[in-house]
N, C-alpha and C. Protein backbone atom coordinates (compact mmCIF):
# COMPACT_ATOMS: atom_id res chain seq x y z
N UNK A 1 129.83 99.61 95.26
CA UNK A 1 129.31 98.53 96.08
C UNK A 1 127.79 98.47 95.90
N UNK A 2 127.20 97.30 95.96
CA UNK A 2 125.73 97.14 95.52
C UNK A 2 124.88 97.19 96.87
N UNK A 3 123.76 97.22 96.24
CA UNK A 3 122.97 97.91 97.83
C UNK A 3 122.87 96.79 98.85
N UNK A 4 122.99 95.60 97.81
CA UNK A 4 122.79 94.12 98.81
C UNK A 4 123.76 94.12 100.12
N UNK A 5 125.25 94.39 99.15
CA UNK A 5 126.27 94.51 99.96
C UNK A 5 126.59 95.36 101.02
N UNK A 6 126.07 96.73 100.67
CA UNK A 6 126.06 97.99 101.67
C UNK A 6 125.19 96.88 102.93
N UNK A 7 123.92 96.60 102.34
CA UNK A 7 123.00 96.14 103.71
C UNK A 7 123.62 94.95 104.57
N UNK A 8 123.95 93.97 103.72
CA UNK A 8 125.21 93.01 104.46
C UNK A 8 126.25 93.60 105.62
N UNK A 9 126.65 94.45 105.05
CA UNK A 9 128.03 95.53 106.20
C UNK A 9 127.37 96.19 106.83
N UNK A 10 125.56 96.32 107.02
CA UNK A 10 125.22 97.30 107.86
C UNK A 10 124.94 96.44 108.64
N UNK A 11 124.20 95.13 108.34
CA UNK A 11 124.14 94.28 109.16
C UNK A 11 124.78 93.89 110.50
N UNK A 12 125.99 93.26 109.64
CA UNK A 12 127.50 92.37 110.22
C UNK A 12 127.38 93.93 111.40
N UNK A 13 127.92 94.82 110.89
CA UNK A 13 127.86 96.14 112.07
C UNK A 13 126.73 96.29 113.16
N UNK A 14 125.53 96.22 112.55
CA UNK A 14 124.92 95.99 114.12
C UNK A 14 124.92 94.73 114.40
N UNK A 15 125.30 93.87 114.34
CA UNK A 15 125.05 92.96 115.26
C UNK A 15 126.28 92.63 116.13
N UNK A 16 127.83 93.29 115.58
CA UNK A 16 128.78 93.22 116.38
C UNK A 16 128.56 94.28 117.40
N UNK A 17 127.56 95.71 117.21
CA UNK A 17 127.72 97.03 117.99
C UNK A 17 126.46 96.47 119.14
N UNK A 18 125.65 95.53 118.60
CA UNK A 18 124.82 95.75 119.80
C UNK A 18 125.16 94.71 120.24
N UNK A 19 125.75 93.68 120.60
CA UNK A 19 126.18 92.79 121.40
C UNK A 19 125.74 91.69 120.76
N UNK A 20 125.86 91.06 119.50
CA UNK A 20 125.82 89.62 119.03
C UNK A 20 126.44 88.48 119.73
N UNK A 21 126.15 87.28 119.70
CA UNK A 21 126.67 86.24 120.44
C UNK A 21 126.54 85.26 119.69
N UNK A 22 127.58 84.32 120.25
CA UNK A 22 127.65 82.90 119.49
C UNK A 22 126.44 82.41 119.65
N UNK A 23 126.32 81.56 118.25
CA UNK A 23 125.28 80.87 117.79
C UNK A 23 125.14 79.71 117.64
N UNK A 24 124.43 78.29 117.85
CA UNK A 24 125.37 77.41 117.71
C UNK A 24 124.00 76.95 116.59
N UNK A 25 124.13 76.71 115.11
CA UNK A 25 123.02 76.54 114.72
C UNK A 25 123.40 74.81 113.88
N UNK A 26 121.77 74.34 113.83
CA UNK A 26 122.13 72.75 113.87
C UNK A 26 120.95 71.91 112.95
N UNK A 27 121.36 71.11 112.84
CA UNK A 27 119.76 70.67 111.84
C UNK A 27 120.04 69.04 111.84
N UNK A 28 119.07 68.44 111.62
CA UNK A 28 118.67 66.93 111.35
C UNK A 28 118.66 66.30 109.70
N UNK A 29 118.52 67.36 108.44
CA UNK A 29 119.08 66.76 107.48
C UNK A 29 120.02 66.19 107.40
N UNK A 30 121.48 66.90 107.48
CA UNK A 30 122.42 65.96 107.36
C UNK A 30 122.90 64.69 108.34
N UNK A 31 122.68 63.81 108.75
CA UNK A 31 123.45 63.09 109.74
C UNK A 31 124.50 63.13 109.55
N UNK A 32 124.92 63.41 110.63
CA UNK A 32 126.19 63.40 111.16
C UNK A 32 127.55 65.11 110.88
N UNK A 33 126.58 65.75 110.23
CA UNK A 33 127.27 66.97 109.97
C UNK A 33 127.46 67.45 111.06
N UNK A 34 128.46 68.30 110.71
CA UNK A 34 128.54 69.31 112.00
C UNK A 34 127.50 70.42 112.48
N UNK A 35 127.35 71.12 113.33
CA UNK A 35 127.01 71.85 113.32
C UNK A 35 127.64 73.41 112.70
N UNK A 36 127.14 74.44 112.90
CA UNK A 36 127.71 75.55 112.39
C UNK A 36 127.22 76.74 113.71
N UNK A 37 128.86 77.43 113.97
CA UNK A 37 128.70 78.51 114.88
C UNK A 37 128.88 79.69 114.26
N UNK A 38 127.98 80.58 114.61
CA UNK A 38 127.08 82.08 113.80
C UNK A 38 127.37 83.03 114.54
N UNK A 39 127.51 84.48 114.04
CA UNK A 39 127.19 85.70 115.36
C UNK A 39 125.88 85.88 115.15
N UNK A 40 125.00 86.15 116.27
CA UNK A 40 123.57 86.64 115.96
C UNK A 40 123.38 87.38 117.04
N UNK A 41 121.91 88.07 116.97
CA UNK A 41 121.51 89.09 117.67
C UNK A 41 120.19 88.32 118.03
N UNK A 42 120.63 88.03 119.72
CA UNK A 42 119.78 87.12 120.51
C UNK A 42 118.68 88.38 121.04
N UNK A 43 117.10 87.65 121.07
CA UNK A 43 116.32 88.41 121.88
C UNK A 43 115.23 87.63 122.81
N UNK A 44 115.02 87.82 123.74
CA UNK A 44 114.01 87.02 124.62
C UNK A 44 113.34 87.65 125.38
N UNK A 45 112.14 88.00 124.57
CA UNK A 45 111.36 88.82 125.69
C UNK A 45 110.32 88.05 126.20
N UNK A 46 109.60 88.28 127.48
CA UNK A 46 108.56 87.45 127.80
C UNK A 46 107.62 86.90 126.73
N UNK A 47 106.98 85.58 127.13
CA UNK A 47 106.27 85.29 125.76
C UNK A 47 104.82 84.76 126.47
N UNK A 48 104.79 84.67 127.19
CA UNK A 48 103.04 84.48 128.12
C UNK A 48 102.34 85.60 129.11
N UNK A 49 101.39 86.13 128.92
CA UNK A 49 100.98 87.26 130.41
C UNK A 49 99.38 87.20 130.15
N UNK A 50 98.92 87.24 131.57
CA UNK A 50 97.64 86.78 131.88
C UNK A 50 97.33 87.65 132.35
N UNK A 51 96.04 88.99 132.30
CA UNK A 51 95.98 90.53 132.64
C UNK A 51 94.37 90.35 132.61
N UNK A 52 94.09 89.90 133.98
CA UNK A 52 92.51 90.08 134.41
C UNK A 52 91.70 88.90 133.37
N UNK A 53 92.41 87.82 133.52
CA UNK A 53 91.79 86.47 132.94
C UNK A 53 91.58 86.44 131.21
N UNK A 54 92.54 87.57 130.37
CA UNK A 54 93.08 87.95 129.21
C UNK A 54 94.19 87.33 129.15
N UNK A 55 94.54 86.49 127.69
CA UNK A 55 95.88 85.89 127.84
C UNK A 55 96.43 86.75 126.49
N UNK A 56 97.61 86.66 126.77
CA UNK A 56 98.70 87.94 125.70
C UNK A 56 99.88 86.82 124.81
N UNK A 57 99.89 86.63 123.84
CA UNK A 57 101.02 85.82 123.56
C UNK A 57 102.47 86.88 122.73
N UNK A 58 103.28 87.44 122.97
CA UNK A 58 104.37 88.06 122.26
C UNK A 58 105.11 86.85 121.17
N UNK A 59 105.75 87.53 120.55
CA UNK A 59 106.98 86.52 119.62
C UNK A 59 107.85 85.52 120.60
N UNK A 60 108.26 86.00 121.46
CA UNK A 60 109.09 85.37 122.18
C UNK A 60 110.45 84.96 121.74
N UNK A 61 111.19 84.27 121.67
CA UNK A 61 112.63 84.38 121.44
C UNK A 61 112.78 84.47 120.32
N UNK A 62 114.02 85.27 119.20
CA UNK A 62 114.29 84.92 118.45
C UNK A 62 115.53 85.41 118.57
N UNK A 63 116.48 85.06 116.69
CA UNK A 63 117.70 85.74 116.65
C UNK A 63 118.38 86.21 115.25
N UNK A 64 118.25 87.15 115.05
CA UNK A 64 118.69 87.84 113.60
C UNK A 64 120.29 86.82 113.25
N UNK A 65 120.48 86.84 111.88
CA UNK A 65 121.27 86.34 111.34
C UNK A 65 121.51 86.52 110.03
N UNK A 66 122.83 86.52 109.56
CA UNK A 66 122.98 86.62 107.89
C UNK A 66 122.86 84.83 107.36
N UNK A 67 122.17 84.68 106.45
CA UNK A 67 121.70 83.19 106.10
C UNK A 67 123.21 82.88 105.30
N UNK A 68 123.80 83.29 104.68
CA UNK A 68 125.23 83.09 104.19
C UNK A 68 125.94 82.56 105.22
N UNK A 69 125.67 83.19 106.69
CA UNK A 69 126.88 82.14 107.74
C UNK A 69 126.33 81.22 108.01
N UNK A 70 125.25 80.44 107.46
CA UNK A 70 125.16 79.06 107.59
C UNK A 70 125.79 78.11 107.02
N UNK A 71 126.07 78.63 105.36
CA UNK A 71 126.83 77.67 104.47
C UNK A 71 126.07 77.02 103.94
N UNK A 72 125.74 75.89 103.53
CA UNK A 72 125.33 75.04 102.79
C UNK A 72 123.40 74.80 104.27
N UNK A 73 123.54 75.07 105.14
CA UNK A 73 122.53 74.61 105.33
C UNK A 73 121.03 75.88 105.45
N UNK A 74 119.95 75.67 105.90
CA UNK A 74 119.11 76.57 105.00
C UNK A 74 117.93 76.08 106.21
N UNK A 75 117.53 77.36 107.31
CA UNK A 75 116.01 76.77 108.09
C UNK A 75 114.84 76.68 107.47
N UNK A 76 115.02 76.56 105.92
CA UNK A 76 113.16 76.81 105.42
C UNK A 76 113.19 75.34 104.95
N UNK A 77 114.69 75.05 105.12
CA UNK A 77 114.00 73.53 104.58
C UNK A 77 114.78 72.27 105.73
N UNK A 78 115.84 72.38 106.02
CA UNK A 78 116.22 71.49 106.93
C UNK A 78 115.01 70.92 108.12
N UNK A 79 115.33 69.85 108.18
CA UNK A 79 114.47 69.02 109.00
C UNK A 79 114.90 69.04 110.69
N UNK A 80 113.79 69.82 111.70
CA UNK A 80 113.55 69.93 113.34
C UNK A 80 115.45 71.09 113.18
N UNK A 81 115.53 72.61 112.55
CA UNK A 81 116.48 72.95 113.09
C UNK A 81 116.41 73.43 114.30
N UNK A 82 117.96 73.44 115.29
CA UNK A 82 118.16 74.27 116.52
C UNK A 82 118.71 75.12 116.97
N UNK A 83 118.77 76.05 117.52
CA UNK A 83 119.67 76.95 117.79
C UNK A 83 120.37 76.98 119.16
N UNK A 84 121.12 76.42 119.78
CA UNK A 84 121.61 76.82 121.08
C UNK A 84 122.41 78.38 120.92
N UNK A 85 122.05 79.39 122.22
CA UNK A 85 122.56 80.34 122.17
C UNK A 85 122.46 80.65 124.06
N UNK A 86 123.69 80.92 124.51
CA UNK A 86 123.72 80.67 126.15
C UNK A 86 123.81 79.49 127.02
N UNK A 87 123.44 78.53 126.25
CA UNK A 87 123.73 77.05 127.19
C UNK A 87 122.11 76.64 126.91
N UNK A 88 121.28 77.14 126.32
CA UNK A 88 119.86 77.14 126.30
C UNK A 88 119.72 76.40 124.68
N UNK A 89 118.42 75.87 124.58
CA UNK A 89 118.50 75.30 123.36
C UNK A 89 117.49 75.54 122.36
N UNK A 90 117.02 76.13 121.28
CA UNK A 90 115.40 76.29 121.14
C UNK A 90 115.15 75.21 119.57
N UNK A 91 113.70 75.76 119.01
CA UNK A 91 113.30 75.08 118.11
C UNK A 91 113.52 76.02 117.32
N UNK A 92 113.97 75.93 115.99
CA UNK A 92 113.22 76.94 115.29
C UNK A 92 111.79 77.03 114.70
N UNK A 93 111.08 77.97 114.38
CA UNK A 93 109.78 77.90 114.43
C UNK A 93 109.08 78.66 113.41
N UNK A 94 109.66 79.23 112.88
CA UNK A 94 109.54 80.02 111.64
C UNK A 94 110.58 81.15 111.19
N UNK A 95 110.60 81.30 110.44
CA UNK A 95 111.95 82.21 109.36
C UNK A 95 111.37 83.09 108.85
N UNK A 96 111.93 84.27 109.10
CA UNK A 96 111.34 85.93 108.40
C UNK A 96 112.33 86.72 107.83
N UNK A 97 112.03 86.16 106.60
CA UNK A 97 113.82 86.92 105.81
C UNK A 97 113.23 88.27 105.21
N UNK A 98 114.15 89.29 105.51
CA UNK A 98 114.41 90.80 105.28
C UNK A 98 114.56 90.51 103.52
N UNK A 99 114.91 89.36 102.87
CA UNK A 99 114.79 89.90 101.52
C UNK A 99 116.15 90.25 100.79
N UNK A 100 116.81 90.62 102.11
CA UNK A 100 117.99 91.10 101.30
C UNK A 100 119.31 89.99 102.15
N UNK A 101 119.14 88.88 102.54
CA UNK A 101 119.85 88.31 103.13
C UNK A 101 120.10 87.56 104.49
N UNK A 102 119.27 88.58 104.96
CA UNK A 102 119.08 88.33 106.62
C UNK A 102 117.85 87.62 107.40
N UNK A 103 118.17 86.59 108.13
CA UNK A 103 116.46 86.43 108.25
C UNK A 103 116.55 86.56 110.31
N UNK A 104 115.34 86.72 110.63
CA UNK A 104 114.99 86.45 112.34
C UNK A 104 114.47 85.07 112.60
N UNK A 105 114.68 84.30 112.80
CA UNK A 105 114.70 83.03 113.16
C UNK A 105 113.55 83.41 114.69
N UNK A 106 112.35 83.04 114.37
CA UNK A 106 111.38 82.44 115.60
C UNK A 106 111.54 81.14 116.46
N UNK A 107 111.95 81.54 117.30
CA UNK A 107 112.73 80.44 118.43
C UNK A 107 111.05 79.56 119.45
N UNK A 108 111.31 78.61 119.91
CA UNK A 108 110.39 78.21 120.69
C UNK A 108 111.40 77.11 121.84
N UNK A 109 111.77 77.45 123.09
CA UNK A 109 112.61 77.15 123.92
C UNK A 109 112.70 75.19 124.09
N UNK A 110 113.12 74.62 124.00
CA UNK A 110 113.05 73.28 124.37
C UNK A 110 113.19 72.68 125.33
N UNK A 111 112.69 71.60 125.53
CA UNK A 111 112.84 71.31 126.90
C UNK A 111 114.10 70.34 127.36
N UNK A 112 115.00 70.71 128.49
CA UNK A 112 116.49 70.02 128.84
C UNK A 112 116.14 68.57 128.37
C-alpha cells in the first residue's frame, strides 16, 4: 500500500474516531447541481476576544476533509463555496491542503 493511501485510511479513521459529522458541501459553479454530503471533522473555536482594549483574532471555524469526497467539485476554484454543518451555514474562506489529499477548509459563519 502506498504512503498516500496509508495517510487516506489514517485519515477516514480519525475522523470517524473523533466524532466526524455530516457535511453538506455546495458551490455556485454548477447551477443547478446538487450538492454533495461529506464526513468531516467540524471545529469552532471562539474567533473574537478583546483583553484590556487588545483585540485577538483565532482561525475560527473550520473542517478537515478528504477532497476526493467531493467528486468532481474542488474549493480552490468553485465560485462563493458553502458548507452547512449542524443547521449552521458558513463561507468558505480559504483551503489548506496537507498535500497528501486532505485539506481544512477556513469557514467564516453566514448570516441566516
Amino acid at each position: 500500500m502506498s504512503f498516500a493511501a496509508l495517510l487516506a485510511a489514517a485519515d477516514r479513521a480519525v475522523i470517524t474516531i473523533a466524532g466526524g459529522e455530516a457535511v453538506t458541501y455546495a458551490s455556485d459553479t454548477f447551477s443547478g447541481a446538487p450538492s454533495v454530503i461529506i464526513t468531516g471533522l467540524f471545529s469552532s473555536p471562539d474567533v473574537h476576544v478583546t483583553v484590556e482594549g487588545a483585540s485577538v483574532q483565532s482561525d475560527g471555524p473550520s473542517v478537515f476533509i478528504r477532497l476526493t469526497d467531493l467528486g468532481t467539485l474542488n474549493p480552490d476554484s468553485d465560485a462563493n463555496p458553502t458548507v452547512t454543518v449542524s443547521g449552521a451555514t458558513y463561507s468558505v474562506r480559504d483551503v489548506v491542503k496537507d498535500g497528501e489529499g486532505g485539506a481544512l477548509l477556513k469557514l467564516t459563519e453566514r448570516d441566516s
